[in-house]
N, C-alpha and C. Protein backbone atom coordinates (compact mmCIF):
# COMPACT_ATOMS: atom_id res chain seq x y z
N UNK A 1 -14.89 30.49 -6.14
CA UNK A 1 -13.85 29.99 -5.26
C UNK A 1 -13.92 28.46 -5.24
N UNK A 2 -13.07 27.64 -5.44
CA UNK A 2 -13.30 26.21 -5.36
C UNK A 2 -12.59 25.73 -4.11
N UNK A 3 -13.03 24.49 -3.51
CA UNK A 3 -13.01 24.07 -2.37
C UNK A 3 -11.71 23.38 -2.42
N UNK A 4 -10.47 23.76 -2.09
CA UNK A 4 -9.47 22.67 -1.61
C UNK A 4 -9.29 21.77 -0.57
N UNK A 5 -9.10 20.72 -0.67
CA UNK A 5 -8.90 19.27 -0.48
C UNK A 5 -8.24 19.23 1.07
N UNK A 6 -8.65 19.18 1.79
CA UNK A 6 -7.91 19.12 3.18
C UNK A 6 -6.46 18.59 3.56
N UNK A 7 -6.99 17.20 2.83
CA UNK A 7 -5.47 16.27 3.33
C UNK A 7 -5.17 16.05 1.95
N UNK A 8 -3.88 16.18 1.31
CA UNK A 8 -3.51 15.68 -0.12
C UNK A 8 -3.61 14.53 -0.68
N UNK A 9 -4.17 14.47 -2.10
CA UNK A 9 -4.03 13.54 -2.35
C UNK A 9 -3.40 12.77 -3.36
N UNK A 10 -2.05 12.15 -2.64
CA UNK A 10 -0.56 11.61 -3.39
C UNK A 10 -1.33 9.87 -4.42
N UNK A 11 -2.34 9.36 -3.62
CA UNK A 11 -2.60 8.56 -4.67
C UNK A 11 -3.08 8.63 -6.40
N UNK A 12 -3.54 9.82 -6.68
CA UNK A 12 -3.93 10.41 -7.98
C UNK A 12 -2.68 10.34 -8.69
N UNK A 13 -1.85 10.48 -8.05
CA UNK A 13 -0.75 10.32 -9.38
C UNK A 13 0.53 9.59 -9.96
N UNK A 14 -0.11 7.88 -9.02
CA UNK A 14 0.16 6.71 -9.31
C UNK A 14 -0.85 6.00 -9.90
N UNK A 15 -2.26 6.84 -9.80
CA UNK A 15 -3.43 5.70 -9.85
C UNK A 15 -3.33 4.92 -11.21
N UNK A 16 -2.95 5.73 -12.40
CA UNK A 16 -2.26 4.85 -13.60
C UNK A 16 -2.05 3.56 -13.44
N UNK A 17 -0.86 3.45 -12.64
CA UNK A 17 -0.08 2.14 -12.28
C UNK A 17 -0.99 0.85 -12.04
N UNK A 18 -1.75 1.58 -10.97
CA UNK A 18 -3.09 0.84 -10.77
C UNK A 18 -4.15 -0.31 -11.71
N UNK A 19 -4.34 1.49 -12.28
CA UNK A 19 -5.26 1.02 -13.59
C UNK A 19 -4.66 0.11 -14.07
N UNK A 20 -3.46 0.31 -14.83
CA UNK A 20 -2.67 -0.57 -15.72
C UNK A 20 -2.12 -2.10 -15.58
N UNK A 21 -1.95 -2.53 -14.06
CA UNK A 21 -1.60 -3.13 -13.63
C UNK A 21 -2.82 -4.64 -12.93
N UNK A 22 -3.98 -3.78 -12.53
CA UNK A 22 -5.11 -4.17 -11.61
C UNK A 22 -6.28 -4.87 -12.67
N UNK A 23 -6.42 -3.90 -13.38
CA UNK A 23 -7.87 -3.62 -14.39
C UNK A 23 -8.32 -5.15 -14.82
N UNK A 24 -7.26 -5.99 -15.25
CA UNK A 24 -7.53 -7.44 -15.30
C UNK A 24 -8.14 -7.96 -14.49
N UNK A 25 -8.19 -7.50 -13.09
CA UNK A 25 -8.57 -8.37 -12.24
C UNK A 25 -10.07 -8.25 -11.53
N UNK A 26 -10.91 -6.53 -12.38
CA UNK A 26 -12.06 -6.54 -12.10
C UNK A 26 -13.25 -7.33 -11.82
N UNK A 27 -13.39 -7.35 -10.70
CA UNK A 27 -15.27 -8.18 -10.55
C UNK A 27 -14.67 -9.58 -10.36
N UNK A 28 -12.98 -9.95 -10.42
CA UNK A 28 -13.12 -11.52 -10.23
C UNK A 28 -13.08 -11.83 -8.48
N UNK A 29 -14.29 -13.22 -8.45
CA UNK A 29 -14.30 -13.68 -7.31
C UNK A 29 -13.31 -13.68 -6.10
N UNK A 30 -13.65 -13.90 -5.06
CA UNK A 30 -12.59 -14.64 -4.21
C UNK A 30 -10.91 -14.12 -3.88
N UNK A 31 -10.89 -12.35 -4.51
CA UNK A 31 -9.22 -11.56 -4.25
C UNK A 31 -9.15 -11.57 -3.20
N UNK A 32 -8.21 -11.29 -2.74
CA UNK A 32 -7.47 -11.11 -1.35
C UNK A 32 -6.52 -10.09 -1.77
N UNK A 33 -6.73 -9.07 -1.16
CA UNK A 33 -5.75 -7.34 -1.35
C UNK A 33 -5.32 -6.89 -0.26
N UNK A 34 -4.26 -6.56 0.14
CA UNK A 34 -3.68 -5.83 1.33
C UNK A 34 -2.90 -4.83 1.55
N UNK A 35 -3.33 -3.82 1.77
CA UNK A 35 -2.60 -2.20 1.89
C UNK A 35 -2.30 -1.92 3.15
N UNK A 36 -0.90 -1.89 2.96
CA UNK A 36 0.06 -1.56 4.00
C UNK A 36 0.13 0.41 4.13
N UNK A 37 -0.59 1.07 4.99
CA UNK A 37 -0.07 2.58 4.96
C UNK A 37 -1.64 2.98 3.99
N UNK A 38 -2.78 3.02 4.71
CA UNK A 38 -3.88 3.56 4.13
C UNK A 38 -4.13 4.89 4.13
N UNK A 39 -4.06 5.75 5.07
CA UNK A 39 -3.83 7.28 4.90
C UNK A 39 -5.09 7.54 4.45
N UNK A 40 -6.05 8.20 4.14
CA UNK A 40 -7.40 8.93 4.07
C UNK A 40 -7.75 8.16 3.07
N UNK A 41 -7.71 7.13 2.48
CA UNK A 41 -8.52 6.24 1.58
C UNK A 41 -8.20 6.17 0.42
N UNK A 42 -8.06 6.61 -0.13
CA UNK A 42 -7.48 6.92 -1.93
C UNK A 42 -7.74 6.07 -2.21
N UNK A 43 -6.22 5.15 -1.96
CA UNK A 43 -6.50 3.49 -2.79
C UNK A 43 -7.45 2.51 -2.25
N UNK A 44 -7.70 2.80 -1.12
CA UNK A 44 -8.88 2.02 -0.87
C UNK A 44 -10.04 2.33 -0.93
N UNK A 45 -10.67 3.44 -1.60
CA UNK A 45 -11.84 3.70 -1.75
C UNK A 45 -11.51 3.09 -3.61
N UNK A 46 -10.62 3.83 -3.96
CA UNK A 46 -10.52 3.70 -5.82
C UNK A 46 -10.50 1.87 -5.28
N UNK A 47 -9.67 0.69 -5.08
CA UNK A 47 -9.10 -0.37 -5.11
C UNK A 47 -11.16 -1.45 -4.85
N UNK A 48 -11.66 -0.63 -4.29
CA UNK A 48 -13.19 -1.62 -3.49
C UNK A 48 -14.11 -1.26 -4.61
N UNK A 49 -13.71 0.41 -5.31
CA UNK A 49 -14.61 0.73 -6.17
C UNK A 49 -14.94 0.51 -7.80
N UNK A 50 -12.91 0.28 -8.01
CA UNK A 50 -13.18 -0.51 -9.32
C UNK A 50 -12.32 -1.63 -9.93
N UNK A 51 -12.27 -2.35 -8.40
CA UNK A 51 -11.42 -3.46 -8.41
C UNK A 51 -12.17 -4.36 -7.98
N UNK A 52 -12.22 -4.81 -7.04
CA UNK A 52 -12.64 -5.65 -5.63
C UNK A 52 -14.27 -5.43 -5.25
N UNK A 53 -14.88 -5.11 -6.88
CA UNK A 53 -16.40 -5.16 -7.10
C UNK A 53 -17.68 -6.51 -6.58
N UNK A 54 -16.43 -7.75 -6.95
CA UNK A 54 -17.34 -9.45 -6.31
C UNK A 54 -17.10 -9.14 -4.85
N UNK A 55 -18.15 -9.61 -4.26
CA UNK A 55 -18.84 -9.08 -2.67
C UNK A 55 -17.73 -10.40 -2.19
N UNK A 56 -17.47 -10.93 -2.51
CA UNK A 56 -16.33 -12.25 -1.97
C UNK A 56 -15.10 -11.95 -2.09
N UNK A 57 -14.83 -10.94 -2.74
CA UNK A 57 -13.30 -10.29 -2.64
C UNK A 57 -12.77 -9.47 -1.26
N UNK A 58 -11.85 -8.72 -1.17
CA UNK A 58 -11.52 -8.44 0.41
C UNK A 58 -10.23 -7.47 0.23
N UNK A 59 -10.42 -6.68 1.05
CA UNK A 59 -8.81 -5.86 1.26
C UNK A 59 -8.92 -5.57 2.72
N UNK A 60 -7.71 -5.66 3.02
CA UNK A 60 -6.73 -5.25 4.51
C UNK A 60 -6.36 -4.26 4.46
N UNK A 61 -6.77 -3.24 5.69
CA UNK A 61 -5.62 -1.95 4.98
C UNK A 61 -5.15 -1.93 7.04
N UNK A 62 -3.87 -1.95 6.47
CA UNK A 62 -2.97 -1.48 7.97
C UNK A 62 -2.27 -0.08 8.15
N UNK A 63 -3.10 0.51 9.22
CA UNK A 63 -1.78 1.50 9.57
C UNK A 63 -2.05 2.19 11.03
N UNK A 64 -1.45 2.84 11.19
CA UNK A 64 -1.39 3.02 12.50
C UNK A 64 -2.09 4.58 12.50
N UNK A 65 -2.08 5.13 11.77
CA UNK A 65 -2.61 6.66 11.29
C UNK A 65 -2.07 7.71 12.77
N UNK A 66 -1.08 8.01 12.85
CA UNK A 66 -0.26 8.58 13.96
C UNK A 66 0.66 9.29 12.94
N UNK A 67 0.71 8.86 11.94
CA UNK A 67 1.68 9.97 11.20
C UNK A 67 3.40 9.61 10.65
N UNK A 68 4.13 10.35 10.85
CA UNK A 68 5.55 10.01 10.98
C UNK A 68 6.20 11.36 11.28
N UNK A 69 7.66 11.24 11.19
CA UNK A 69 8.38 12.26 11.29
C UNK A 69 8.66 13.23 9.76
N UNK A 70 7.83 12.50 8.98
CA UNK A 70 7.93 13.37 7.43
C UNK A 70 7.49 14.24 7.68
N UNK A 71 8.44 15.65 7.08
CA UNK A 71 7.24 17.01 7.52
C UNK A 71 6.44 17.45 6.72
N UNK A 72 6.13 16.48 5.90
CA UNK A 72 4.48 16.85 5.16
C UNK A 72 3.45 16.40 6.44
N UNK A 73 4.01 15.36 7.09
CA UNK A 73 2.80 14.82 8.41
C UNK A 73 2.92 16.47 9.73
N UNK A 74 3.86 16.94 9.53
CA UNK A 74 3.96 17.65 10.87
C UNK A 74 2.87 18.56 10.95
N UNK A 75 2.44 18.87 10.24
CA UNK A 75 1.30 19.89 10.23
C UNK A 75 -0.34 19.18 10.55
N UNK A 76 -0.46 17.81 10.02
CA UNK A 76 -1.78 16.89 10.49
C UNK A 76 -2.11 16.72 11.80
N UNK A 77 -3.58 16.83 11.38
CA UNK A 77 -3.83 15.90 13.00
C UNK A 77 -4.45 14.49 12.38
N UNK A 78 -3.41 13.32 12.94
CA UNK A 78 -3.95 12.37 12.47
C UNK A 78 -5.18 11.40 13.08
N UNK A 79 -5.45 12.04 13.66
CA UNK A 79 -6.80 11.62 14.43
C UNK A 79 -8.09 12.40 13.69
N UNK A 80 -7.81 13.40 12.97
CA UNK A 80 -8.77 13.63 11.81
C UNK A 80 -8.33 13.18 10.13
N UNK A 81 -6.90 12.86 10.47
CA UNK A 81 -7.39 12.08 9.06
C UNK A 81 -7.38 10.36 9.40
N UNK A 82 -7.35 9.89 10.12
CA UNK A 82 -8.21 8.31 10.24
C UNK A 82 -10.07 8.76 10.09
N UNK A 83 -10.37 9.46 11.10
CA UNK A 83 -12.27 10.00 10.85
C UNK A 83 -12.46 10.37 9.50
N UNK A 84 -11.43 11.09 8.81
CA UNK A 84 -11.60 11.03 7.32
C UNK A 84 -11.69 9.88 6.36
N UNK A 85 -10.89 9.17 6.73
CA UNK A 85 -10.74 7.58 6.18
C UNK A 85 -11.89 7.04 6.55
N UNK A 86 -12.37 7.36 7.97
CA UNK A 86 -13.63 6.12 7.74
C UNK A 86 -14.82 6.74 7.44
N UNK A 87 -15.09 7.43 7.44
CA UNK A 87 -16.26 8.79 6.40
C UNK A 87 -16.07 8.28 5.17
N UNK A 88 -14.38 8.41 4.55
CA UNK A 88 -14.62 7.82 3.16
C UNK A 88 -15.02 6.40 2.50
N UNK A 89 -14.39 5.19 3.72
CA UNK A 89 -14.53 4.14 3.36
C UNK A 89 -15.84 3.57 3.51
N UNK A 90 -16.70 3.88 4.40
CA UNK A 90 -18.02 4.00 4.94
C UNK A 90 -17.81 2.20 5.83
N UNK A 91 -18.97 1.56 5.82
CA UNK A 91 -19.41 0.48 6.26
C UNK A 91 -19.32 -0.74 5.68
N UNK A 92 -18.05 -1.40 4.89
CA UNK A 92 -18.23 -1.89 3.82
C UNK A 92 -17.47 -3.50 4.51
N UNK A 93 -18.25 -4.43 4.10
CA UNK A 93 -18.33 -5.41 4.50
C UNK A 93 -17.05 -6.27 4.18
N UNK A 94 -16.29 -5.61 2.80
CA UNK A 94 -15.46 -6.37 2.02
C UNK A 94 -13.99 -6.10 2.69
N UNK A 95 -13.93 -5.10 3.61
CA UNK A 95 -12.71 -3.98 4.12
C UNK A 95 -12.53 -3.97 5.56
N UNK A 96 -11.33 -4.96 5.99
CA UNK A 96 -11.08 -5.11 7.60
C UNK A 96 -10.11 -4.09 7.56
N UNK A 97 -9.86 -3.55 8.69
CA UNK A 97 -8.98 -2.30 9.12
C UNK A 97 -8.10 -2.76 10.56
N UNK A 98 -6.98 -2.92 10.17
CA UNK A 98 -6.20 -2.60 11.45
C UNK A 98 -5.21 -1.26 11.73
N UNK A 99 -6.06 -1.00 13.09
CA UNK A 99 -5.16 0.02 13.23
C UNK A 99 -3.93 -0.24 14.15
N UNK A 100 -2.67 -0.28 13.73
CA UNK A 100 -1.80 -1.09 14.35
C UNK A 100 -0.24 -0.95 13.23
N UNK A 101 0.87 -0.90 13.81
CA UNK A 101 1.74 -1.36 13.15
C UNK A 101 2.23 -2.55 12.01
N UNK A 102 2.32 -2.44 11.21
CA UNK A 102 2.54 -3.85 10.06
C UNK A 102 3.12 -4.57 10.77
N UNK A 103 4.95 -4.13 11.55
CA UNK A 103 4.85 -5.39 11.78
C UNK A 103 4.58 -5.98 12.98
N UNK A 104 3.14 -5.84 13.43
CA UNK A 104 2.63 -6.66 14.41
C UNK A 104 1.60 -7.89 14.10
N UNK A 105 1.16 -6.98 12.61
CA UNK A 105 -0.10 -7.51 11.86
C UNK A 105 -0.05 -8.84 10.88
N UNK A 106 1.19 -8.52 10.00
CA UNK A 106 2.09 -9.39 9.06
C UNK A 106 1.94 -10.52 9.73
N UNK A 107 2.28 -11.07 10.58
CA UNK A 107 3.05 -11.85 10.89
C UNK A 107 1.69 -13.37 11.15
N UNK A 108 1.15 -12.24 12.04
CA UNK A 108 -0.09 -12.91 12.21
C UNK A 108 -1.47 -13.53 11.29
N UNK A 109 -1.58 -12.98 10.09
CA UNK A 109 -2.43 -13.13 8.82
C UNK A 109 -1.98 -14.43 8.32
N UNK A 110 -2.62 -15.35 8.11
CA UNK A 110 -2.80 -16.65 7.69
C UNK A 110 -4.04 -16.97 6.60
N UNK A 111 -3.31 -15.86 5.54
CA UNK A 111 -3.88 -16.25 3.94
C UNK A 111 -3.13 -15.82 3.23
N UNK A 112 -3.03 -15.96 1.90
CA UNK A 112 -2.45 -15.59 0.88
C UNK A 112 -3.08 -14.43 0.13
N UNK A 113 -2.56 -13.46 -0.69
CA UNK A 113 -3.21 -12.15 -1.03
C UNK A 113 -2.63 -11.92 -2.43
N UNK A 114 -3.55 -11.61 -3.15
CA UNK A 114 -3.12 -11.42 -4.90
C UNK A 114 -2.60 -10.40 -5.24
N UNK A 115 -2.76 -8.83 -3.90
CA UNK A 115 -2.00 -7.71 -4.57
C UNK A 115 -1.97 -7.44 -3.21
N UNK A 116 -0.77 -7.41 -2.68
CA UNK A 116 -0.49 -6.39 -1.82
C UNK A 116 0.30 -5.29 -2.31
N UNK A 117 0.06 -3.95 -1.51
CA UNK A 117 0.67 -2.16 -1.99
C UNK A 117 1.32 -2.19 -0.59
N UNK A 118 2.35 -1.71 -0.74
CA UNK A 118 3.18 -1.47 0.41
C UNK A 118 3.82 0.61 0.32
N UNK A 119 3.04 1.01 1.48
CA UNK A 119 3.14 2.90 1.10
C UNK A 119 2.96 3.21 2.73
N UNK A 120 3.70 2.23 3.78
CA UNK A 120 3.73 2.59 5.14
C UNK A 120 5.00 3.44 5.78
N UNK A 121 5.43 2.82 6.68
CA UNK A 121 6.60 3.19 7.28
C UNK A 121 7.75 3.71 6.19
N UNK A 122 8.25 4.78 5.89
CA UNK A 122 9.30 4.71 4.44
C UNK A 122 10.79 4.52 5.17
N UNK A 123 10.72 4.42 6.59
CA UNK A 123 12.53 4.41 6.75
C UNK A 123 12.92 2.95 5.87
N UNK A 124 13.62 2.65 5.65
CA UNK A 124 15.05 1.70 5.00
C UNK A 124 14.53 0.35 5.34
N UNK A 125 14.56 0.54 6.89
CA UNK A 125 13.74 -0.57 7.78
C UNK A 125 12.88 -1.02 8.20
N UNK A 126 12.10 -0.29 8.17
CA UNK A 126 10.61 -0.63 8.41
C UNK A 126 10.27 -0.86 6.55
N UNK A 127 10.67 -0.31 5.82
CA UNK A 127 10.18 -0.71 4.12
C UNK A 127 10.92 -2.51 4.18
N UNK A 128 11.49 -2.47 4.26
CA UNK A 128 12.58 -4.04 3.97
C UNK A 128 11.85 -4.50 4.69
N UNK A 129 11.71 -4.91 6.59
CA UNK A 129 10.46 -5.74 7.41
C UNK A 129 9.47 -5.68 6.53
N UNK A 130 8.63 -5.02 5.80
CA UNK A 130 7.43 -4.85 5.21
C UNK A 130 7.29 -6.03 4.09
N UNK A 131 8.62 -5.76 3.35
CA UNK A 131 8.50 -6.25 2.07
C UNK A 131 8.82 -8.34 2.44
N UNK A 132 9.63 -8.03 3.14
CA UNK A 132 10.32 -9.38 3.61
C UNK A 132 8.73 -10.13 4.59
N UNK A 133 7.99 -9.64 4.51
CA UNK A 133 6.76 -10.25 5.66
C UNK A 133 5.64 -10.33 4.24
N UNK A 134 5.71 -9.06 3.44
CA UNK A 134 4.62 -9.51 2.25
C UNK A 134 4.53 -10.57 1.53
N UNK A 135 5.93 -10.74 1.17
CA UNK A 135 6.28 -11.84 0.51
C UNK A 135 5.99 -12.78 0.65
N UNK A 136 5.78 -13.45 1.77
CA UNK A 136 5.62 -14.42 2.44
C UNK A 136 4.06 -14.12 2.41
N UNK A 137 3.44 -13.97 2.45
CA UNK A 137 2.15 -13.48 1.58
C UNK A 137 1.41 -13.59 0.79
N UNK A 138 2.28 -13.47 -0.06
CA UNK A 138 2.16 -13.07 -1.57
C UNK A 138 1.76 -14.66 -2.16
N UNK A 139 0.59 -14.69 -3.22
CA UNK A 139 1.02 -15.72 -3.94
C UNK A 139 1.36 -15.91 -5.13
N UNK A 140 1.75 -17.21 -5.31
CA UNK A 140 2.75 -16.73 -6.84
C UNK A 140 1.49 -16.37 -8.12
N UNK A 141 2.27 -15.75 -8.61
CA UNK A 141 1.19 -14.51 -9.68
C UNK A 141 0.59 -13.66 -9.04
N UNK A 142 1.11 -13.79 -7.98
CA UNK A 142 0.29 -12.12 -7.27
C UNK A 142 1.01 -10.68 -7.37
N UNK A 143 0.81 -9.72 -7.46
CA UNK A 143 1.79 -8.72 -7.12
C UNK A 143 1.88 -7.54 -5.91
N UNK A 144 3.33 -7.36 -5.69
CA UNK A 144 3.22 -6.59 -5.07
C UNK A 144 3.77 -5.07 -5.59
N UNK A 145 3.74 -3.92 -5.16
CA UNK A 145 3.67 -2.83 -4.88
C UNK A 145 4.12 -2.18 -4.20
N UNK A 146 5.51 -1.52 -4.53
CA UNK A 146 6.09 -0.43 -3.64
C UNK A 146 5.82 1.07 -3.68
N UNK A 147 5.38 1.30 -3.04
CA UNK A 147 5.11 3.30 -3.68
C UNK A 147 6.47 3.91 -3.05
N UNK A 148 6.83 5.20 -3.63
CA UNK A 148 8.10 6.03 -3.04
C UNK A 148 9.06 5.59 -3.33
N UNK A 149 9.30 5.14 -4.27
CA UNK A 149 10.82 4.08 -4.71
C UNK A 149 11.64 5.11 -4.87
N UNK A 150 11.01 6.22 -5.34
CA UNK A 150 12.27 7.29 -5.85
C UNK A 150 11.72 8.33 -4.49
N UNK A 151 10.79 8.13 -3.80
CA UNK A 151 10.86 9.30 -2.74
C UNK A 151 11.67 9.28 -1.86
N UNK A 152 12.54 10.95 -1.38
CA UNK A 152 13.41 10.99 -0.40
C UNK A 152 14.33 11.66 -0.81
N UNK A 153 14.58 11.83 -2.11
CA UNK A 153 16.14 12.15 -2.67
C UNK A 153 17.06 13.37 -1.41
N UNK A 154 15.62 13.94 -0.90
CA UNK A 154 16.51 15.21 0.42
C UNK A 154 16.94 15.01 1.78
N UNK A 155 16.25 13.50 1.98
CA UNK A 155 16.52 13.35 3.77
C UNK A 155 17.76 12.23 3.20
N UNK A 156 17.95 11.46 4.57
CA UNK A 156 19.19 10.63 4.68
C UNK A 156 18.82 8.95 4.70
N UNK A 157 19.65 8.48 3.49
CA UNK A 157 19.31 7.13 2.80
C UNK A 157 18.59 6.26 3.73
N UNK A 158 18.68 6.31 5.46
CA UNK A 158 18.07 5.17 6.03
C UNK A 158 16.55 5.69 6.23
N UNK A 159 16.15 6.87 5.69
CA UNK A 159 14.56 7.07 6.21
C UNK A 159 14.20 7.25 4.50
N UNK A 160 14.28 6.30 3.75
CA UNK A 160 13.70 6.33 2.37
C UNK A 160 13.76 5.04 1.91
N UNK A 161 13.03 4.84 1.26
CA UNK A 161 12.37 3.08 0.85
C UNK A 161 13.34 2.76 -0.17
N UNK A 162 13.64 3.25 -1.03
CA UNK A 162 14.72 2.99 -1.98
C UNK A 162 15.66 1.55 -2.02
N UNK A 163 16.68 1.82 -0.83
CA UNK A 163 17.51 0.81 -0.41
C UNK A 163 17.02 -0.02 0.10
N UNK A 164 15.77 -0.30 0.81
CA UNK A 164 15.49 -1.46 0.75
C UNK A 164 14.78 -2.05 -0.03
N UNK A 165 13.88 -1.54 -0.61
CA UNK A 165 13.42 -1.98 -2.03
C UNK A 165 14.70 -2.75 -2.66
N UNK A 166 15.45 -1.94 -3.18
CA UNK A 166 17.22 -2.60 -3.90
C UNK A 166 17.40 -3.88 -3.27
N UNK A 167 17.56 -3.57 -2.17
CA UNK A 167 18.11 -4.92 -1.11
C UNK A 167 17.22 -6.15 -1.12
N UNK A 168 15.79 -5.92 -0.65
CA UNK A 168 15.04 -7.11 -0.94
C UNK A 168 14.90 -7.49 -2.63
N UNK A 169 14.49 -6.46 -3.66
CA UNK A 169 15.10 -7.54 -5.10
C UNK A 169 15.84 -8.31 -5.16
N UNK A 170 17.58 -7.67 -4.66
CA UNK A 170 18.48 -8.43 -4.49
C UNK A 170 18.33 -9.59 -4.51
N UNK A 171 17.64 -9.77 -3.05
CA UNK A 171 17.66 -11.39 -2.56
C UNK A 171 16.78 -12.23 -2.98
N UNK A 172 16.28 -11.81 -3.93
CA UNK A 172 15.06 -12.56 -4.62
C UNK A 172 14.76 -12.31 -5.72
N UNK A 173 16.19 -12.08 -6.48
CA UNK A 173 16.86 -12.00 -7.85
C UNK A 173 16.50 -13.16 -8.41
N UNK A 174 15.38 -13.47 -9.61
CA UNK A 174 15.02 -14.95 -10.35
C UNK A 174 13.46 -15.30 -9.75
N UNK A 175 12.87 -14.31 -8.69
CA UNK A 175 11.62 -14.95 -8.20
C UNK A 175 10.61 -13.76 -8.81
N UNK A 176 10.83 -12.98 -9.61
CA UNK A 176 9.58 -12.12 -9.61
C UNK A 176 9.93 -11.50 -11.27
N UNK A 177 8.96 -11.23 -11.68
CA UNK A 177 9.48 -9.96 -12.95
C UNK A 177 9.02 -8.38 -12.71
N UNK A 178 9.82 -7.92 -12.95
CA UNK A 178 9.56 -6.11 -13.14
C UNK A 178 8.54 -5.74 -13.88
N UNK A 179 7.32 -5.20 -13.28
CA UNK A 179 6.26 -4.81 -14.17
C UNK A 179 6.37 -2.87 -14.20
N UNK A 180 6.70 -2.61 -13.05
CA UNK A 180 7.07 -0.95 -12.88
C UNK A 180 8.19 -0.76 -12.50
N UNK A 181 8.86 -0.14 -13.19
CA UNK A 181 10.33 0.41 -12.52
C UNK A 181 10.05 2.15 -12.77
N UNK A 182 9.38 2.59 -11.94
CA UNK A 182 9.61 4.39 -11.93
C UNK A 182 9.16 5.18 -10.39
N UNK A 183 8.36 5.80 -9.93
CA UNK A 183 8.05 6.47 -8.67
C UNK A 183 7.96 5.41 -7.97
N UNK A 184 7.35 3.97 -8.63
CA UNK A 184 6.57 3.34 -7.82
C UNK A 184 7.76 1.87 -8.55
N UNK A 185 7.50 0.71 -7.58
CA UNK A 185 8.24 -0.35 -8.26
C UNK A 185 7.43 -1.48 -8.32
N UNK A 186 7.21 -2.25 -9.00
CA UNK A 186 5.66 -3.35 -8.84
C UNK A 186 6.27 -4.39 -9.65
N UNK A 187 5.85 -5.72 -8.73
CA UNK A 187 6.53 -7.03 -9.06
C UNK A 187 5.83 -7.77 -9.30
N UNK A 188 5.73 -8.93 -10.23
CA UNK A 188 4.70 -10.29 -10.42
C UNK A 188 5.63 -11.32 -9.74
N UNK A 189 5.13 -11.60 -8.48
CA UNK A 189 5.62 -13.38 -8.25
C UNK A 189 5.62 -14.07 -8.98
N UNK A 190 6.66 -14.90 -9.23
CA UNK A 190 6.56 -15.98 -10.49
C UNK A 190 6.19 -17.69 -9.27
């Protein structure tokens, strides 16, 4: 009988992107990483373990771990999967945690960050606030990271990241290049 996995895990089958995208940046000094929507660790256990290896590197992970109205969440208790998250992440010196809404957190952070992943809030609006606060963030040659670009196709356009993803490119048509255009959408600041 083999043991199934409690809480799913949706990062395994972006981690590619990751790889493909990140792998350059192994063991170098001094990163700054910030994950918006941490959820039981995935990318932040994979992102500290074979990324963000120099003890001077750093990731943020924000979320509020309360869940949403997605009914893959309706069935969680998210008060056991944050205790899961920090079981997985353990004690690690390199990894501040807020538990808190992005945008309370955004706003307030006063550094610049080489990869932020954005996989929080997916309504329309809360993805666009997200992206429009990373940015500002972001430094140039850094990238960012949308997960769910194509998730949603069944609920109704304002609770899916899509359109605002669209909308913020839009406006910042000439500032970035397309490194992923598929599940996931991932940009290089120029």
């Amino acid at each position: 009988m083999t043991d199934t996995p409690k809480f799913p895990n949706w990062f395994i089958g972006q981690q590619y992107n990751f790889e493909e995208q990140l792998t350059h940046l192994k063991g170098k000094p001094d990163l700054r990483f910030l994950q918006i929507g941490a959820y039981t660790g995935d990318a932040t256990v994979w992102l500290l373990d074979n990324i963000l290896t120099d003890q001077s590197s750093h990731l943020i992970d924000i979320d509020t771990w309360q869940g949403s109205d997605e009914r893959e969440h309706h069935a969680m208790d998210f008060n056991e999967v944050y205790q899961h998250y920090l079981t997985r992440t353990g004690d690690r010196d390199n990894l501040h945690i807020f538990k808190a809404k992005s945008e309370h957190v955004l706003p307030n952070l006063n550094q610049e960050f080489d990869f932020i992943y954005v996989d929080g809030d997916h309504t329309t609006k809360a993805v666009y606030q997200d992206a429009i606060d990373s940015w500002k963030l972001l430094k140039s040659g850094g990238i960012i990271a949308f997960d769910d670009y194509l998730w949603g196709w069944d609920v109704h356009p304002s609770l899916r990241p899509q359109g605002a993803i669209d909308q913020f490119m839009d406006e910042h048509k000439g500032e970035y290049d397309v490194l992923v255009n598929s599940y996931q959408m991932w940009l290089l600041k120029k």
